[in-house]
Protein backbone atom coordinates (compact mmCIF):
# COMPACT_ATOMS: atom_id res chain seq x y z
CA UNK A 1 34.45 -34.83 86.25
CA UNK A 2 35.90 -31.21 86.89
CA UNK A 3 38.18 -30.02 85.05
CA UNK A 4 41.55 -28.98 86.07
CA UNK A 5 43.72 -25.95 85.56
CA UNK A 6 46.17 -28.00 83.69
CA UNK A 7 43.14 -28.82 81.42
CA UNK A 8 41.47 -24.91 82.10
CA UNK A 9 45.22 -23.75 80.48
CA UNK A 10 45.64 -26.28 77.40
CA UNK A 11 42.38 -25.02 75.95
CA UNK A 12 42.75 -21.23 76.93
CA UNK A 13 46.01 -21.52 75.18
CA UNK A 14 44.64 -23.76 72.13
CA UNK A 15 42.19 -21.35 71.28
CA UNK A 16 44.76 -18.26 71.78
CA UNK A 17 46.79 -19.42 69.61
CA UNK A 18 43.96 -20.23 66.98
CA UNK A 19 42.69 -16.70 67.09
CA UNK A 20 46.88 -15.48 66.96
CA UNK A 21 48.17 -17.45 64.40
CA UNK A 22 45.58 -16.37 61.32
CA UNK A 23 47.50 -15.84 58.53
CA UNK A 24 49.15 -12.12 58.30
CA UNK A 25 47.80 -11.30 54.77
CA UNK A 26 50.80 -10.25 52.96
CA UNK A 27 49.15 -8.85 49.26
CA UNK A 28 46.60 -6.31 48.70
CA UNK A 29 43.78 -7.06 46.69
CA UNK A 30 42.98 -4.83 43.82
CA UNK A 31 39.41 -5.51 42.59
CA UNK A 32 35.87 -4.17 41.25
CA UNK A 33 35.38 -1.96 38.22
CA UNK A 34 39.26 -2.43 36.90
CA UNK A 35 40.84 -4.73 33.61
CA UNK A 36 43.48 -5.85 35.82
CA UNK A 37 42.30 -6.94 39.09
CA UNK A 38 44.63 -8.85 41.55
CA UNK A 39 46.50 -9.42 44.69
CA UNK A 40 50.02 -7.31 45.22
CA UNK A 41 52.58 -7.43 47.67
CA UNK A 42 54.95 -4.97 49.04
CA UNK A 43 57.87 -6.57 46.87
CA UNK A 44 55.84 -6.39 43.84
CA UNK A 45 55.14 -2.77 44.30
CA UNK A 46 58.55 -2.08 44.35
CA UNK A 47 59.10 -3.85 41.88
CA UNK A 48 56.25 -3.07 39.36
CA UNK A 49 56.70 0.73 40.53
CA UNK A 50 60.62 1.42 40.98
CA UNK A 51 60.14 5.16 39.18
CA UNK A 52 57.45 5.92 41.56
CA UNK A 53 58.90 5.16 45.07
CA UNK A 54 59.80 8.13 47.04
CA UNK A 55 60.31 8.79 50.78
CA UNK A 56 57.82 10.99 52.46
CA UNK A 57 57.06 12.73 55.99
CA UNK A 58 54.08 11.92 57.86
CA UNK A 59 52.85 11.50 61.38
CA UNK A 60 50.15 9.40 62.64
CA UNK A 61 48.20 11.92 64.87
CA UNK A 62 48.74 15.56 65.70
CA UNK A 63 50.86 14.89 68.75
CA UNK A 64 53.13 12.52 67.51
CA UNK A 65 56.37 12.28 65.75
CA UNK A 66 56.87 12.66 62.61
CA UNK A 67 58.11 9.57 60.58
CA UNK A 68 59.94 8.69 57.27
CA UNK A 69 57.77 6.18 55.05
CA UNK A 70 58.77 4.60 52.07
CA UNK A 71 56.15 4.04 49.07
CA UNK A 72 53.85 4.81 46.48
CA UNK A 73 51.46 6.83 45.17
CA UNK A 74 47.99 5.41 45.35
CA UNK A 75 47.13 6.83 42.16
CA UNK A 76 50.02 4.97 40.37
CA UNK A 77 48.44 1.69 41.64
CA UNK A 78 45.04 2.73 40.96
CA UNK A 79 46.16 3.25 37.15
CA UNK A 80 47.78 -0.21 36.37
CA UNK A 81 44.92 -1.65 37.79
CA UNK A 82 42.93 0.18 34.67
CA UNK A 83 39.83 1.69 35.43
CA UNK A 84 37.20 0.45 33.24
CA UNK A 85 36.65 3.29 31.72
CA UNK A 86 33.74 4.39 29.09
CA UNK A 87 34.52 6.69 26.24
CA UNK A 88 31.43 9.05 27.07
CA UNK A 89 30.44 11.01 28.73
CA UNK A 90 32.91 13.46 29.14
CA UNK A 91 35.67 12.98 32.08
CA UNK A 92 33.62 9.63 32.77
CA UNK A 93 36.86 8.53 34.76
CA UNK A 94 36.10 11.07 37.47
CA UNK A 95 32.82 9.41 38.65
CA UNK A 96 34.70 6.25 40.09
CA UNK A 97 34.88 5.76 43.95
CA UNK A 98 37.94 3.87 45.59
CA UNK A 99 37.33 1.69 48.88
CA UNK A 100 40.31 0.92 50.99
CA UNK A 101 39.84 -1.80 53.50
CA UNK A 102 42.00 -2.64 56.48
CA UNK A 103 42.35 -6.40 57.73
CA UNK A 104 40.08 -4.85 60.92
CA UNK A 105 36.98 -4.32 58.97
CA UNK A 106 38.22 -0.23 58.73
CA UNK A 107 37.37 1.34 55.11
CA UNK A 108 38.19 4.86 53.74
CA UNK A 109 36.95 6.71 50.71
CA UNK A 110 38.11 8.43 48.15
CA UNK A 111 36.34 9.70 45.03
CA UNK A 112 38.97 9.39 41.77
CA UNK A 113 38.47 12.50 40.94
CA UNK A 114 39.97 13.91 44.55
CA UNK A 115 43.13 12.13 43.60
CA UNK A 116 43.72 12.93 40.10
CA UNK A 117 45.64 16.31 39.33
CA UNK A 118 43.06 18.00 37.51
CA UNK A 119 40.52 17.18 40.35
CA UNK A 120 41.76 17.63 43.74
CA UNK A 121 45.43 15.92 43.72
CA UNK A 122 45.25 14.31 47.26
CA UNK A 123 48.47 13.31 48.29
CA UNK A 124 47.47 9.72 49.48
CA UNK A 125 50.67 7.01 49.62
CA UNK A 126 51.02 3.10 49.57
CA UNK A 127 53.48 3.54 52.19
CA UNK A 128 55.49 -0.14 52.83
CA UNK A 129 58.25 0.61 54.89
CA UNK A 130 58.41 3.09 57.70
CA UNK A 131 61.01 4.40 59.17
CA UNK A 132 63.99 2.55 57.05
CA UNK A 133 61.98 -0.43 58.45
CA UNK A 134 59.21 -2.93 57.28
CA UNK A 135 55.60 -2.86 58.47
CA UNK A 136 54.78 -4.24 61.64
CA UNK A 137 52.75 -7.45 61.32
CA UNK A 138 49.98 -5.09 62.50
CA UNK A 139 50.25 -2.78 59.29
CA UNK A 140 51.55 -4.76 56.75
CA UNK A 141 51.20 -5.30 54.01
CA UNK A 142 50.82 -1.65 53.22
CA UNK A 143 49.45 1.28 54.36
CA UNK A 144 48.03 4.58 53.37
CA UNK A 145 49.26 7.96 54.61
CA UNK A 146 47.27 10.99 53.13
CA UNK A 147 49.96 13.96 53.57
CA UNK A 148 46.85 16.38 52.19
CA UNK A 149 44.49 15.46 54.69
CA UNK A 150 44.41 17.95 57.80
CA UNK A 151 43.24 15.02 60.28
CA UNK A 152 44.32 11.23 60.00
CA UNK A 153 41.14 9.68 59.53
CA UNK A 154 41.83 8.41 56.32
CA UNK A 155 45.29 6.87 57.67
CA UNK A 156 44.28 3.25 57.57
CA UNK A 157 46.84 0.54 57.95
CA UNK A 158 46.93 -3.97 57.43
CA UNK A 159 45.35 -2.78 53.73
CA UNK A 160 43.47 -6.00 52.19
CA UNK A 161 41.00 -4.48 49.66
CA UNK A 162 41.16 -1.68 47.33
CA UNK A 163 38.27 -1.53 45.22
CA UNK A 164 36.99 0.42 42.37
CA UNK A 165 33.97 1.32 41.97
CA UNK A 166 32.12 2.83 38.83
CA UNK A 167 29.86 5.68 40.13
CA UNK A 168 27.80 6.02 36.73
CA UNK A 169 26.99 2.37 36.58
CA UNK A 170 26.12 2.48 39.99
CA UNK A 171 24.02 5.55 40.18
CA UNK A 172 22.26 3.62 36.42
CA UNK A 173 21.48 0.58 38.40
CA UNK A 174 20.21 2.18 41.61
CA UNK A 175 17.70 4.56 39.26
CA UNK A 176 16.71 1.15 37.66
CA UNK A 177 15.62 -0.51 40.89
CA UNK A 178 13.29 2.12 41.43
């Protein structure tokens, strides 16, 4: 029997709409070395962080325009999440790393320490609302705009994962395998 293009279109269009219609995520994920690891969504940061919210200026690469977004600061986020933090050594909080993902697989990095004030005081934003408008489907729930950065690499957008990592426990267990 050959098939027809009736049949040919049903299928094309069964499985195009399989691969489409995955499920937008609409929370981020806060996770790893924290006391208070969960999922997020735009509403709740405004809610949880109504002090924090500010409008900023950023563009997405050099030769674009420059836009209005409307968010957080990362490190406010990071905080409520509570690092699990040791009492020694000394600044022990400044050897944790923090892993955005995007929905696409895309991660950035951060050391803490680069966005704490006393470190480096990158200006990195949950941003959740560009332009007076909400994310696209394509960036939502949240993304990041780093306004201290001079390229956009760390720009990542559709935000799924943030995790933190403890860099001394780490660096302990790695020496261990040895």
């Amino acid at each position: 029997m050959k098939p027809n293009l009736a049949m040919i279109a049903v299928v094309f269009l069964c499985a195009t709409t399989c691969v489409y219609s995955q499920d937008t995520p609409t929370s981020v994920e806060i996770r790893g070395d924290v006391l208070k690891p969960g999922r997020r969504t735009a509403a709740d940061l405004r809610s949880q962080f109504t002090k924090e919210i500010q409008s900023i200026k950023f563009s997405t690469a050099t030769d674009q325009p420059e836009h209005t977004g409307t968010g957080i600061p990362l490190t406010s986020l990071l905080q409520a999440a509570a690092p699990k933090v040791e009492k020694t050594p000394k600044h022990y909080d400044l050897s944790f790393f923090v892993i955005i993902e995007g929905r696409d697989g895309y991660r950035v990095y951060f050391s803490l320490a680069e966005l704490l004030a006393p470190g480096g005081h990158a200006q990195a934003w949950l941003v959740f609302e560009v332009d007076g408008k909400p994310l696209t489907e394509k960036e939502a729930p949240v993304r990041l705009a780093v306004l201290s950065d001079k390229g956009h690499d760390r720009y990542i957008w559709g935000i799924t994962k943030i995790t933190l990592v403890d860099g001394t426990k780490l660096a302990n267990q790695l020496s261990a395998a040895r």
